[in-house]
PDB file of N, CA and C in Angstrom:
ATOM      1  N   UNK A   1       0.822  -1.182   0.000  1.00  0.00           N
ATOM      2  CA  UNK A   1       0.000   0.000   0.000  1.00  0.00           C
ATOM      3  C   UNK A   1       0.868   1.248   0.000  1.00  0.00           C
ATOM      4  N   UNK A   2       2.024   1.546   0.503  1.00  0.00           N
ATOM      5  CA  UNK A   2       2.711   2.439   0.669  1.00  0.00           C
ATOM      6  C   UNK A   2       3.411   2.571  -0.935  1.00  0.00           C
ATOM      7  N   UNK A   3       3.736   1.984  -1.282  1.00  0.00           N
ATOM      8  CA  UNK A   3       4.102   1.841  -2.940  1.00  0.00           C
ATOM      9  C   UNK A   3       2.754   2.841  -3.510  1.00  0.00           C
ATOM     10  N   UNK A   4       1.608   2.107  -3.618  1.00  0.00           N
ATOM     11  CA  UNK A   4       0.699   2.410  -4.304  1.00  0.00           C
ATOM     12  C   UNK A   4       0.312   3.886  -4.180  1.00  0.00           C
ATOM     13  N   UNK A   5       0.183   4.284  -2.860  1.00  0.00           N
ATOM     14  CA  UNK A   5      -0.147   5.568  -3.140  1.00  0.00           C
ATOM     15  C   UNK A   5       0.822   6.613  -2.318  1.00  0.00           C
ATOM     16  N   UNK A   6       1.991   5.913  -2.113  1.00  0.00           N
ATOM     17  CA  UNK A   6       3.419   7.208  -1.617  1.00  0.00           C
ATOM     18  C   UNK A   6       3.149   7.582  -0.441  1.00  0.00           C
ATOM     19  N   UNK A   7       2.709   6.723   0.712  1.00  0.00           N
ATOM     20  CA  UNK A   7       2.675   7.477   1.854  1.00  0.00           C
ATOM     21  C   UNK A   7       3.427   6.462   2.795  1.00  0.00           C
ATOM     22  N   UNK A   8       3.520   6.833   3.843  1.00  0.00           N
ATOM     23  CA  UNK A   8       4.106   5.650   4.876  1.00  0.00           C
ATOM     24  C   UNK A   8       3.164   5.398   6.100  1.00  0.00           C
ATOM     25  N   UNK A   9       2.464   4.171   5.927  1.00  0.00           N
ATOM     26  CA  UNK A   9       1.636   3.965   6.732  1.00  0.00           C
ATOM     27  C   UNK A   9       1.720   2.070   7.155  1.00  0.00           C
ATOM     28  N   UNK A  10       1.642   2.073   8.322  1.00  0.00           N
ATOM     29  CA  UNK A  10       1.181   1.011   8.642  1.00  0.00           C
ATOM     30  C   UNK A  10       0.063   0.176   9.537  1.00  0.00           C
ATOM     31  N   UNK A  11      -0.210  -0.875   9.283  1.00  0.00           N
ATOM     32  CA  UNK A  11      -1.572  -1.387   9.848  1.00  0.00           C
ATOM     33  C   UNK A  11      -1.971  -1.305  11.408  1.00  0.00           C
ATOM     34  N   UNK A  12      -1.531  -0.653  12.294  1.00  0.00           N
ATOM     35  CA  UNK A  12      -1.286  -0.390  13.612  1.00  0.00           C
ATOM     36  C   UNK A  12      -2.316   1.141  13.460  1.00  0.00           C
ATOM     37  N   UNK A  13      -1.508   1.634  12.136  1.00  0.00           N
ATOM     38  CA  UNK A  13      -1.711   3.397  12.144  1.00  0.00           C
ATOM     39  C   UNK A  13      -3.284   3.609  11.665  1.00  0.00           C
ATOM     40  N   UNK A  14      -3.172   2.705  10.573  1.00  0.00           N
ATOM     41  CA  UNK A  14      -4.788   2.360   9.906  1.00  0.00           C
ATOM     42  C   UNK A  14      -5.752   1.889  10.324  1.00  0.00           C
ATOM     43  N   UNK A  15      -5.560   0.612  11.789  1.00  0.00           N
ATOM     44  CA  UNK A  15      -6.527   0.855  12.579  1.00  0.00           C
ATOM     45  C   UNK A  15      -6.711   1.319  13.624  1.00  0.00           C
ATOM     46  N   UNK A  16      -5.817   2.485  14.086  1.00  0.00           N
ATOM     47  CA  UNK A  16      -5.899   3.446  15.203  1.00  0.00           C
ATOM     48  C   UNK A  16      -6.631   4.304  14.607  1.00  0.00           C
ATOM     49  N   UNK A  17      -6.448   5.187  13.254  1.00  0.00           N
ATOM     50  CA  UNK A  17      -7.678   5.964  12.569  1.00  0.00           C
ATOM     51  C   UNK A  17      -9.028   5.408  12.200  1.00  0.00           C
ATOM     52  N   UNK A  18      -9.245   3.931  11.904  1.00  0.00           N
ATOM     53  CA  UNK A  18      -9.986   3.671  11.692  1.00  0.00           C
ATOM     54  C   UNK A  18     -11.350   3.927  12.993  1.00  0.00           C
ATOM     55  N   UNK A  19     -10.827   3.474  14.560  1.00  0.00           N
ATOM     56  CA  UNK A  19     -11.504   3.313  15.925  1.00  0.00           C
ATOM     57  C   UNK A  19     -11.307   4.544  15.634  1.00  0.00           C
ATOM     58  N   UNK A  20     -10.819   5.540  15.428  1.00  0.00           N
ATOM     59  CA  UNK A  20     -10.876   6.538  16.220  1.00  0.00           C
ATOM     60  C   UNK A  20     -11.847   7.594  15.380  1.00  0.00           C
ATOM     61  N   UNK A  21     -12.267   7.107  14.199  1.00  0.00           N
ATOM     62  CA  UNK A  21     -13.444   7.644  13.337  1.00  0.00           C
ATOM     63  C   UNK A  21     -14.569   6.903  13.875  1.00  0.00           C
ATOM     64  N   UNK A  22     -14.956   6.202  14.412  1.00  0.00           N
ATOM     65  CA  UNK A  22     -16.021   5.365  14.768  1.00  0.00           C
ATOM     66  C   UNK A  22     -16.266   3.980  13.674  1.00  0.00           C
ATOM     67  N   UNK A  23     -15.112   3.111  13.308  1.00  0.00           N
ATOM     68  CA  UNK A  23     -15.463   2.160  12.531  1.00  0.00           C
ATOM     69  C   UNK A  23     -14.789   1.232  13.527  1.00  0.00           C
ATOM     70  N   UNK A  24     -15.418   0.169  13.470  1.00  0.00           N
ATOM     71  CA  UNK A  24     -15.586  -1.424  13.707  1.00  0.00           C
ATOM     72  C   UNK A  24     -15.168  -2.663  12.988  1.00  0.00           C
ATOM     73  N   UNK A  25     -14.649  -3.720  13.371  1.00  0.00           N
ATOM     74  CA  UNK A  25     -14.217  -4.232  12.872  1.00  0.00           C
ATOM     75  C   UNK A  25     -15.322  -5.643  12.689  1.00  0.00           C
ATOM     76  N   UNK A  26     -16.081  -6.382  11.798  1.00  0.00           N
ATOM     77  CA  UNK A  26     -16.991  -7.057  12.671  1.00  0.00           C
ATOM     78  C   UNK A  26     -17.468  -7.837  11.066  1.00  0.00           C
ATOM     79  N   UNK A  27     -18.553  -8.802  11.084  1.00  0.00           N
ATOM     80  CA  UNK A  27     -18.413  -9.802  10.297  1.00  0.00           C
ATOM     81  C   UNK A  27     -19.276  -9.108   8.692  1.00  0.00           C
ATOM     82  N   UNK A  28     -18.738  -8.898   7.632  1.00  0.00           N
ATOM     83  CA  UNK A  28     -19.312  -8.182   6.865  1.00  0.00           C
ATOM     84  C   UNK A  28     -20.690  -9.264   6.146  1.00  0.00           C
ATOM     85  N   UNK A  29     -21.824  -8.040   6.061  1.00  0.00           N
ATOM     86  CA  UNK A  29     -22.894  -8.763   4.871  1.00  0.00           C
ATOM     87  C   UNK A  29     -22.793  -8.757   3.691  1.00  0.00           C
ATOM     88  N   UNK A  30     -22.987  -9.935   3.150  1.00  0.00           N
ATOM     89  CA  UNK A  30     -22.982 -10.080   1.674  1.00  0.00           C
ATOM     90  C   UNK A  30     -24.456 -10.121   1.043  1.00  0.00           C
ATOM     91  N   UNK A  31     -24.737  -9.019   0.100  1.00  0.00           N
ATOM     92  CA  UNK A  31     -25.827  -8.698  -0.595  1.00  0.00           C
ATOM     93  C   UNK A  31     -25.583  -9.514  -1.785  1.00  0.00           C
ATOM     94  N   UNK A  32     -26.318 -10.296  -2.208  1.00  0.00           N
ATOM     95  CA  UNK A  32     -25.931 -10.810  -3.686  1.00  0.00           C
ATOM     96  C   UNK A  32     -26.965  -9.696  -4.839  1.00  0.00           C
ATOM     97  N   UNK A  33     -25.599  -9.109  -5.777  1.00  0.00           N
ATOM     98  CA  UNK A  33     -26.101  -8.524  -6.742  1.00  0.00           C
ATOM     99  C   UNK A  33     -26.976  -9.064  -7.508  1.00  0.00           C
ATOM    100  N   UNK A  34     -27.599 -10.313  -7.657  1.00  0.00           N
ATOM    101  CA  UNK A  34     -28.760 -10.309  -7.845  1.00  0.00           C
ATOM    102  C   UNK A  34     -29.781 -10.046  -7.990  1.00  0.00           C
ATOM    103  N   UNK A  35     -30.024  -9.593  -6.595  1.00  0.00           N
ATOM    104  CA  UNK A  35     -30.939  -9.281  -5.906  1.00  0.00           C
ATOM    105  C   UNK A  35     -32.091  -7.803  -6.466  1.00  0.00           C
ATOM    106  N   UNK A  36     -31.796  -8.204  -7.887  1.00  0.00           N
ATOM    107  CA  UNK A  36     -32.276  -6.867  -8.198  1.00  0.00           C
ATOM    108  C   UNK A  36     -33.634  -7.162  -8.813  1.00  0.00           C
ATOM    109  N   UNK A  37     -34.441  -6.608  -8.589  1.00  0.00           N
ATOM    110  CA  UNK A  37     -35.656  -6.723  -8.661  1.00  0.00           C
ATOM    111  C   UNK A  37     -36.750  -6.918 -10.094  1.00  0.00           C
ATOM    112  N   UNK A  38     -36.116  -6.239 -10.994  1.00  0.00           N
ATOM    113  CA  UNK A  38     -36.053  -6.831 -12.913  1.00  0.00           C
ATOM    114  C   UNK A  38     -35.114  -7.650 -12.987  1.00  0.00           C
ATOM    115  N   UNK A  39     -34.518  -8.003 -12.668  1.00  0.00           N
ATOM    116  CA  UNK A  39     -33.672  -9.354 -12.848  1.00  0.00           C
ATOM    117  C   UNK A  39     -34.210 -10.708 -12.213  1.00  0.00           C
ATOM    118  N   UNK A  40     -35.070 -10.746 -11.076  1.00  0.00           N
ATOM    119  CA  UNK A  40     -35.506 -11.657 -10.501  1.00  0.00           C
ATOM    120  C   UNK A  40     -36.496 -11.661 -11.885  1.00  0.00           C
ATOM    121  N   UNK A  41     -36.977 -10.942 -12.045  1.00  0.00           N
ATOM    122  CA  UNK A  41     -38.358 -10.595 -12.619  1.00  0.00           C
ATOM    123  C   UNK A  41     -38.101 -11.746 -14.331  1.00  0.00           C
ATOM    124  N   UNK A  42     -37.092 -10.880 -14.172  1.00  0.00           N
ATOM    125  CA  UNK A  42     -36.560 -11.947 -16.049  1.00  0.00           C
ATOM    126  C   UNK A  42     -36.334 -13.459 -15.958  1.00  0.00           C
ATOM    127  N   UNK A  43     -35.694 -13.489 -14.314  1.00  0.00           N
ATOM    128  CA  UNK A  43     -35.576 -15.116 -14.307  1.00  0.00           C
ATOM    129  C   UNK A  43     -36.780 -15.615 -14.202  1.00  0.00           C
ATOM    130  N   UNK A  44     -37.680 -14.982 -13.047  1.00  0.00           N
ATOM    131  CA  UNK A  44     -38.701 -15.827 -13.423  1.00  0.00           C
ATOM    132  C   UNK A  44     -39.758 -15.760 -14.638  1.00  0.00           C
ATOM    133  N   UNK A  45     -39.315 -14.796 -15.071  1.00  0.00           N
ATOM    134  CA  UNK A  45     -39.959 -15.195 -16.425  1.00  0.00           C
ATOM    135  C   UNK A  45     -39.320 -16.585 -17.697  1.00  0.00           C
ATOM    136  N   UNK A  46     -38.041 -16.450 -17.635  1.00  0.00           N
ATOM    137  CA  UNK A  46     -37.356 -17.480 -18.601  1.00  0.00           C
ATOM    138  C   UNK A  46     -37.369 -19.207 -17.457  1.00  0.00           C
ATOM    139  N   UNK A  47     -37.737 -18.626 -16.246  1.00  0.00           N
ATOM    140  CA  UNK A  47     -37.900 -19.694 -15.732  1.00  0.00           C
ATOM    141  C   UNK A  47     -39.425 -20.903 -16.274  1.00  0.00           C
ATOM    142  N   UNK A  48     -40.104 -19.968 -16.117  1.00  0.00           N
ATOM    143  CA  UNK A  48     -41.750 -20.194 -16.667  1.00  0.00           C
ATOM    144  C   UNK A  48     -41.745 -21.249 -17.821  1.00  0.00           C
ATOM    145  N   UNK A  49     -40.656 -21.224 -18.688  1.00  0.00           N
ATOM    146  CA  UNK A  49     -41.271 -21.914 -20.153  1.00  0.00           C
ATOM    147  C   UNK A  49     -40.095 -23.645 -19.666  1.00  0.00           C
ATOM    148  N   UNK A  50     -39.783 -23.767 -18.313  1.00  0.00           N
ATOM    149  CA  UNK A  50     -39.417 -24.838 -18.274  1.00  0.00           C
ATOM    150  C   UNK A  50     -40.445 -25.989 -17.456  1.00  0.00           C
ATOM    151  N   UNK A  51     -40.364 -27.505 -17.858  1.00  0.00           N
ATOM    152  CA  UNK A  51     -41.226 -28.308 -17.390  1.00  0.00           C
ATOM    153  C   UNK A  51     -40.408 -29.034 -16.310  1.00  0.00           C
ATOM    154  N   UNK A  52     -40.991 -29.437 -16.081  1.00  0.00           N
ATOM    155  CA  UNK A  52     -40.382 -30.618 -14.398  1.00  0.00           C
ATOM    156  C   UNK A  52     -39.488 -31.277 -15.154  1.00  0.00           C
ATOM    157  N   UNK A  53     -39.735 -31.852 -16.412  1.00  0.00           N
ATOM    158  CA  UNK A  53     -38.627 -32.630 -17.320  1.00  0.00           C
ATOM    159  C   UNK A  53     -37.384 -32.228 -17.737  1.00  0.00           C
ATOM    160  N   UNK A  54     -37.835 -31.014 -17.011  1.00  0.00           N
ATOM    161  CA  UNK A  54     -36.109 -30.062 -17.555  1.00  0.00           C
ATOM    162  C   UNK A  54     -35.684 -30.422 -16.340  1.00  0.00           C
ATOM    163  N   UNK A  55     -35.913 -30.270 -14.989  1.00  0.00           N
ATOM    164  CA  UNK A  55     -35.241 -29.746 -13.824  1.00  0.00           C
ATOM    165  C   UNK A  55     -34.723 -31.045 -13.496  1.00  0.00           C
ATOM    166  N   UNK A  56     -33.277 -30.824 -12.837  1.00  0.00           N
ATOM    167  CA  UNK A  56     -32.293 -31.666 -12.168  1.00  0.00           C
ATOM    168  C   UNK A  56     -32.032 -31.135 -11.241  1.00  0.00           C
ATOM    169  N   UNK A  57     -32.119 -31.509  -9.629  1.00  0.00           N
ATOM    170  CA  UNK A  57     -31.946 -31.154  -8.574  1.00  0.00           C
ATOM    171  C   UNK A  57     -30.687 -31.802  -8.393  1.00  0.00           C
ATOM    172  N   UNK A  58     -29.405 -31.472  -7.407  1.00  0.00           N
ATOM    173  CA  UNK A  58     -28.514 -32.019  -7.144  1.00  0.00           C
ATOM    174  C   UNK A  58     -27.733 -31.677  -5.869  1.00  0.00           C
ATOM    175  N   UNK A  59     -27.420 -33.019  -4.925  1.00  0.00           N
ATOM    176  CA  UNK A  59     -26.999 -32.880  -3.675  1.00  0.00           C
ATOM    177  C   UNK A  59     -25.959 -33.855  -3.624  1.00  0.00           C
ATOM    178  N   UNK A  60     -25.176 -33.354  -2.443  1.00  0.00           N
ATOM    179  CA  UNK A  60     -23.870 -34.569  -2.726  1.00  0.00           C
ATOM    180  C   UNK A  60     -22.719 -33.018  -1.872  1.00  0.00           C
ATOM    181  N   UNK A  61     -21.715 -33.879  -1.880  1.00  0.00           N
ATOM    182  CA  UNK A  61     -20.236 -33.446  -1.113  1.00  0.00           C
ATOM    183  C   UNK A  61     -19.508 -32.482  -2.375  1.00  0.00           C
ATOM    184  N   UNK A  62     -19.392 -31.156  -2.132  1.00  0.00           N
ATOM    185  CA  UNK A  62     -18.225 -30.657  -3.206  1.00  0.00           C
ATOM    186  C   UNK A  62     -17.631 -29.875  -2.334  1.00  0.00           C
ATOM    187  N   UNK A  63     -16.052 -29.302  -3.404  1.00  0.00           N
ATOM    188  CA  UNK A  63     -15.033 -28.614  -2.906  1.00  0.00           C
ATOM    189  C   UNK A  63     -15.219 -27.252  -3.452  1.00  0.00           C
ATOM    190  N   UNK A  64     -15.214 -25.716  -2.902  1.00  0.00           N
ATOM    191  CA  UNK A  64     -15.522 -25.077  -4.128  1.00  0.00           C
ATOM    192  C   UNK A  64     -13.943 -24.229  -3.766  1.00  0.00           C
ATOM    193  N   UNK A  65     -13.988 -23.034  -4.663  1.00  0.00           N
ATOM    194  CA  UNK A  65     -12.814 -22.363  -4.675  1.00  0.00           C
ATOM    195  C   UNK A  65     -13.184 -20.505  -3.952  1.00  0.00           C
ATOM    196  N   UNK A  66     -13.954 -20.585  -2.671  1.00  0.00           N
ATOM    197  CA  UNK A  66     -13.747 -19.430  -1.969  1.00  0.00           C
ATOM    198  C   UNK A  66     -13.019 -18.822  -1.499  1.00  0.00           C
ATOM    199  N   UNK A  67     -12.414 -19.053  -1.306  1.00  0.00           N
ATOM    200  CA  UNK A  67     -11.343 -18.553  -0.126  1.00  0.00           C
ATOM    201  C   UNK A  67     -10.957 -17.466   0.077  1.00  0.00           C
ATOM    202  N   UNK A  68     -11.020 -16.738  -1.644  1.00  0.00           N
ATOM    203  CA  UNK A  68     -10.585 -15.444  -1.686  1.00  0.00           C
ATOM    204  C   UNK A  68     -11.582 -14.671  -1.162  1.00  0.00           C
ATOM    205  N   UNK A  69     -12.990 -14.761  -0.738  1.00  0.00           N
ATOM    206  CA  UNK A  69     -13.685 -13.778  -0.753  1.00  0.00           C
ATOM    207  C   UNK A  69     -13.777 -13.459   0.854  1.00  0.00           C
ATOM    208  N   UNK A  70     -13.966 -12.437   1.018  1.00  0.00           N
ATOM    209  CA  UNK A  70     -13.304 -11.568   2.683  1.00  0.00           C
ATOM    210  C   UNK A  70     -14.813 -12.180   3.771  1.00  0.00           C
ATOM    211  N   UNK A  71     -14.807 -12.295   4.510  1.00  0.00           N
ATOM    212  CA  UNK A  71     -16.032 -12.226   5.750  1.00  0.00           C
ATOM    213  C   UNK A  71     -15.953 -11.106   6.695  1.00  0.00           C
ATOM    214  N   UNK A  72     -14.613 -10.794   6.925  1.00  0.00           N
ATOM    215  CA  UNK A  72     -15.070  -8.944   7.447  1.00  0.00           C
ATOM    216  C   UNK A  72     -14.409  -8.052   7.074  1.00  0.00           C
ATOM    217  N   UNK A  73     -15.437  -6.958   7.490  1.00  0.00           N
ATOM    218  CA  UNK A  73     -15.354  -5.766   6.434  1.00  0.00           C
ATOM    219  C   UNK A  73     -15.406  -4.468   7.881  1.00  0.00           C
ATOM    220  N   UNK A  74     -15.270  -3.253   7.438  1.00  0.00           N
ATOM    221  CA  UNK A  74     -15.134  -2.181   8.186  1.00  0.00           C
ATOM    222  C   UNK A  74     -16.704  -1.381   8.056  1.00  0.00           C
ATOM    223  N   UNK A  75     -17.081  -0.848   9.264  1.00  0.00           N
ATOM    224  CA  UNK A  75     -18.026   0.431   8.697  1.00  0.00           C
ATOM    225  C   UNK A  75     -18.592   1.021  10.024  1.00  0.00           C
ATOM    226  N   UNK A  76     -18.856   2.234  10.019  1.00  0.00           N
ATOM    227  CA  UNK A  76     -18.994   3.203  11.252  1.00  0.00           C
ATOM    228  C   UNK A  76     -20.035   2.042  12.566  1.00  0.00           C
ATOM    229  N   UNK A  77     -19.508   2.229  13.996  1.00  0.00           N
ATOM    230  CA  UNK A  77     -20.188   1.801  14.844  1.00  0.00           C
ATOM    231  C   UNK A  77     -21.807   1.905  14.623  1.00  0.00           C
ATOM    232  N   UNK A  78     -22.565   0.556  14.691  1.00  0.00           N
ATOM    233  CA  UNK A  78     -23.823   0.685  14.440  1.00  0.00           C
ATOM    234  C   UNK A  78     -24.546   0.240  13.463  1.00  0.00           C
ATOM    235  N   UNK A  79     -23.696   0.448  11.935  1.00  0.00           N
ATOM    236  CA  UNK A  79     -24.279   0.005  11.051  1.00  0.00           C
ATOM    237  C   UNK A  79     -23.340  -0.974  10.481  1.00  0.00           C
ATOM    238  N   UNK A  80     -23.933  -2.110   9.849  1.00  0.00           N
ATOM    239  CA  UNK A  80     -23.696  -2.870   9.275  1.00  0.00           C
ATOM    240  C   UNK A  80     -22.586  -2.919   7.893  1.00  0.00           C
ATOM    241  N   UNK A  81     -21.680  -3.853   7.789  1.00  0.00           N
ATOM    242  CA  UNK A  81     -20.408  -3.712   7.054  1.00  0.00           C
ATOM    243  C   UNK A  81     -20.964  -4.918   5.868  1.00  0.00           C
ATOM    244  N   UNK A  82     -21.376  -4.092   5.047  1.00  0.00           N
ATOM    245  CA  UNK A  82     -21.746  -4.728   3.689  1.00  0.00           C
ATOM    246  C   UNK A  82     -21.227  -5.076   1.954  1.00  0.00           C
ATOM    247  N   UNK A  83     -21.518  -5.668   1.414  1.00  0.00           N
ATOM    248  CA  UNK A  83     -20.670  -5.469   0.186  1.00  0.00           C
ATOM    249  C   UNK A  83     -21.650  -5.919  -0.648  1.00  0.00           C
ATOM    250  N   UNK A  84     -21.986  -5.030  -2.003  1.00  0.00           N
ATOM    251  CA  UNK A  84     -22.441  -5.967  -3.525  1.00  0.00           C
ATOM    252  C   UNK A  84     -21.512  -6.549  -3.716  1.00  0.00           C
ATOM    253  N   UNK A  85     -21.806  -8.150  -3.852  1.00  0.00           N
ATOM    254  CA  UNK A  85     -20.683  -8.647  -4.784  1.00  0.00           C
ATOM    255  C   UNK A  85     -21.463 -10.103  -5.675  1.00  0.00           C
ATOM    256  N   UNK A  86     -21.033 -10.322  -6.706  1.00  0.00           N
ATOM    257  CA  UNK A  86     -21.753 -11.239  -7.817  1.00  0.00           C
ATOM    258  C   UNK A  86     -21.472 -12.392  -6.971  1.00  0.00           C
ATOM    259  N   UNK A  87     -22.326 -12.916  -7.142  1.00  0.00           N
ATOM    260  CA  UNK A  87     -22.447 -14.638  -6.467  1.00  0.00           C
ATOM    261  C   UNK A  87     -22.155 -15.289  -7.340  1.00  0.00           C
ATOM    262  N   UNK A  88     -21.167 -16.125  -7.266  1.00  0.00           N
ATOM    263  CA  UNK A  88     -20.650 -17.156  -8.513  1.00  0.00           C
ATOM    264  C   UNK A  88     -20.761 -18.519  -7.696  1.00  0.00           C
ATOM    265  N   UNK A  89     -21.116 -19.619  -8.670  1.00  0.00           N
ATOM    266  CA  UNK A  89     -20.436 -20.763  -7.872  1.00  0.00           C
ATOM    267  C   UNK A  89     -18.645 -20.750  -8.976  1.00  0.00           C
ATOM    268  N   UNK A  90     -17.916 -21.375  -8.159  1.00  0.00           N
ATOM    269  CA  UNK A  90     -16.926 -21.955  -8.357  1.00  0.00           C
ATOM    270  C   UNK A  90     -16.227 -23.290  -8.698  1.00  0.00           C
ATOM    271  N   UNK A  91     -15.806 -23.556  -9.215  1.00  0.00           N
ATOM    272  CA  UNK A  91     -15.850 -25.322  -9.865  1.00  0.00           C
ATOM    273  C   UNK A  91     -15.678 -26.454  -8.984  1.00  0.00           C
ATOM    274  N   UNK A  92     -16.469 -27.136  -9.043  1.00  0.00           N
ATOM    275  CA  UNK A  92     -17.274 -28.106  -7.712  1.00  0.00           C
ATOM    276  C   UNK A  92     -16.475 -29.538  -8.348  1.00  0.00           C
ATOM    277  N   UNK A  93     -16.465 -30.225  -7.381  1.00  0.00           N
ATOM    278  CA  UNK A  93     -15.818 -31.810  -7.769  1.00  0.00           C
ATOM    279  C   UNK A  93     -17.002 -32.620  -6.540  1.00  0.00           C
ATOM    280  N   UNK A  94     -17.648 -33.711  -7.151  1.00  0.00           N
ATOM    281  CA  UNK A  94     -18.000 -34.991  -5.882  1.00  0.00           C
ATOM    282  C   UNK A  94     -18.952 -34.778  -6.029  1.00  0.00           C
ATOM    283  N   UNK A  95     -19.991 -34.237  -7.091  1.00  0.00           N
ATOM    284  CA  UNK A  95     -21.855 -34.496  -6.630  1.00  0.00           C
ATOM    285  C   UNK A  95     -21.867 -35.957  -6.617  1.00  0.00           C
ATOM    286  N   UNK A  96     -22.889 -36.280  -5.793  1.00  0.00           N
ATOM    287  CA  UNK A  96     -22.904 -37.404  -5.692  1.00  0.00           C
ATOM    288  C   UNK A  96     -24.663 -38.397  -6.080  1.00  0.00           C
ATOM    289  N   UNK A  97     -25.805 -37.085  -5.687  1.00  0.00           N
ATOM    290  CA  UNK A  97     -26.666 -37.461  -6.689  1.00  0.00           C
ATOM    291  C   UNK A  97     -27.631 -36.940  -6.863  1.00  0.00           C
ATOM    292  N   UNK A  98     -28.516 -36.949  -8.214  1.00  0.00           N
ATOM    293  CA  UNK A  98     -29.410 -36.252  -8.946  1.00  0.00           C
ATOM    294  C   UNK A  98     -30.882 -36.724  -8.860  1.00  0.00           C
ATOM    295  N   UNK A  99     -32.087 -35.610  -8.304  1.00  0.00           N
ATOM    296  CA  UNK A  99     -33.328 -35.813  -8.367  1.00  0.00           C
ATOM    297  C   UNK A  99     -33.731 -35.717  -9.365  1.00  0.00           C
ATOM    298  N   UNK A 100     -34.534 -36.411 -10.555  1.00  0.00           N
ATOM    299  CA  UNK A 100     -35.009 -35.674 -11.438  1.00  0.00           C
ATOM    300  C   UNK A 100     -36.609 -35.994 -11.356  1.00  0.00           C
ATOM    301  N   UNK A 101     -37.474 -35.978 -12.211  1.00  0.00           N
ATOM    302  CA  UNK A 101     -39.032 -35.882 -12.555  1.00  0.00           C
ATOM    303  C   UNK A 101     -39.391 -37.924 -12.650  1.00  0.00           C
ATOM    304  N   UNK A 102     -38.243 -38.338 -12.659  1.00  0.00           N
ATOM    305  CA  UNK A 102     -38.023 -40.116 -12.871  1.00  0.00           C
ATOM    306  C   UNK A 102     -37.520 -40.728 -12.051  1.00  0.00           C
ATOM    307  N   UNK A 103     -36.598 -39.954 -10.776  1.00  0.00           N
ATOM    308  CA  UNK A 103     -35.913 -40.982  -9.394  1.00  0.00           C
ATOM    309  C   UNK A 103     -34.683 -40.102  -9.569  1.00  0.00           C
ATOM    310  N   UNK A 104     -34.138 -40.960  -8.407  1.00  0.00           N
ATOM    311  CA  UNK A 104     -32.933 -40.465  -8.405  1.00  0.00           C
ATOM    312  C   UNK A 104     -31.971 -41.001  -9.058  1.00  0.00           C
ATOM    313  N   UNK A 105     -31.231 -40.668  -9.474  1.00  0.00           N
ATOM    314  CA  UNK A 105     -29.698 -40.718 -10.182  1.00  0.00           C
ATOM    315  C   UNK A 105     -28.679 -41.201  -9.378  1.00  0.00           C
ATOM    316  N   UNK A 106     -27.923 -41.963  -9.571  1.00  0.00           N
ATOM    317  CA  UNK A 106     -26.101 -41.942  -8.813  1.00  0.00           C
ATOM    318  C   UNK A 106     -25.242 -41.248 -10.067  1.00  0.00           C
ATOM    319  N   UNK A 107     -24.725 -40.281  -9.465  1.00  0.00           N
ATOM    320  CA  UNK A 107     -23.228 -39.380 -10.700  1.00  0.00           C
ATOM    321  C   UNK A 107     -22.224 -40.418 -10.152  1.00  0.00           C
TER     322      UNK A 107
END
C-alpha cells in the first residue's frame, strides 16, 4: 500500500484511525447482486417456459474455490459492514446425486 499511493503507513496506524473515526471491525454482509428486482423478474420469467422434465436437482459433497472472498469488512459503529458482490459458484468436484421428474440418479 505504501508503494501504491506514496505514503508511509502502517496497519497499527490504519486501525488506530480507523476506531478513532467510529469504525468497527466485525463480520461483513454479503448482498448478492442479484438481488435486483427486474432481474428476478426476467428469471422468473425465462424460468416459466421450463417443465419438471427439464429440472435436475442435485446434492452430494463438493469442494468449491472461496477462499478469496473476505467475511469482514469495516463500517462506522452501528451500522452494518456490507458489500455488492456477484455470487458465482466456483468449480465443484464430488456431486454425488441427482433428483429428477423419474428418481434419483447416482453421478
Amino acid at each position: 500500500m505504501n508503494k501504491a499511493f506514496a505514503c508511509d503507513l502502517n496497519h497499527s496506524q490504519i486501525m488506530r484511525y480507523l476506531h478513532k473515526i467510529g469504525y468497527t471491525r466485525k463480520v461483513l454482509t454479503v448482498w448478492g447482486a442479484q438481488r435486483k428486482g427486474m432481474l428476478r423478474a426476467n428469471h422468473a420469467i425465462k424460468m416459466a417456459y421450463y417443465t419438471r422434465d427439464h429440472l435436475v436437482f442435485l446434492d452430494g459433497s463438493a469442494v468449491d474455490e472461496r477462499s478469496t472472498h473476505r467475511k469482514f469488512g469495516y463500517a462506522p459503529a452501528g451500522n452494518r459492514a456490507m458489500e455488492d458482490r456477484t455470487l458465482t459458484h466456483s468449480k465443484c468436484w464430488s456431486v454425488l446425486l441427482a433428483l429428477t421428474s423419474t428418481g434419483l440418479r447416482a453421478l
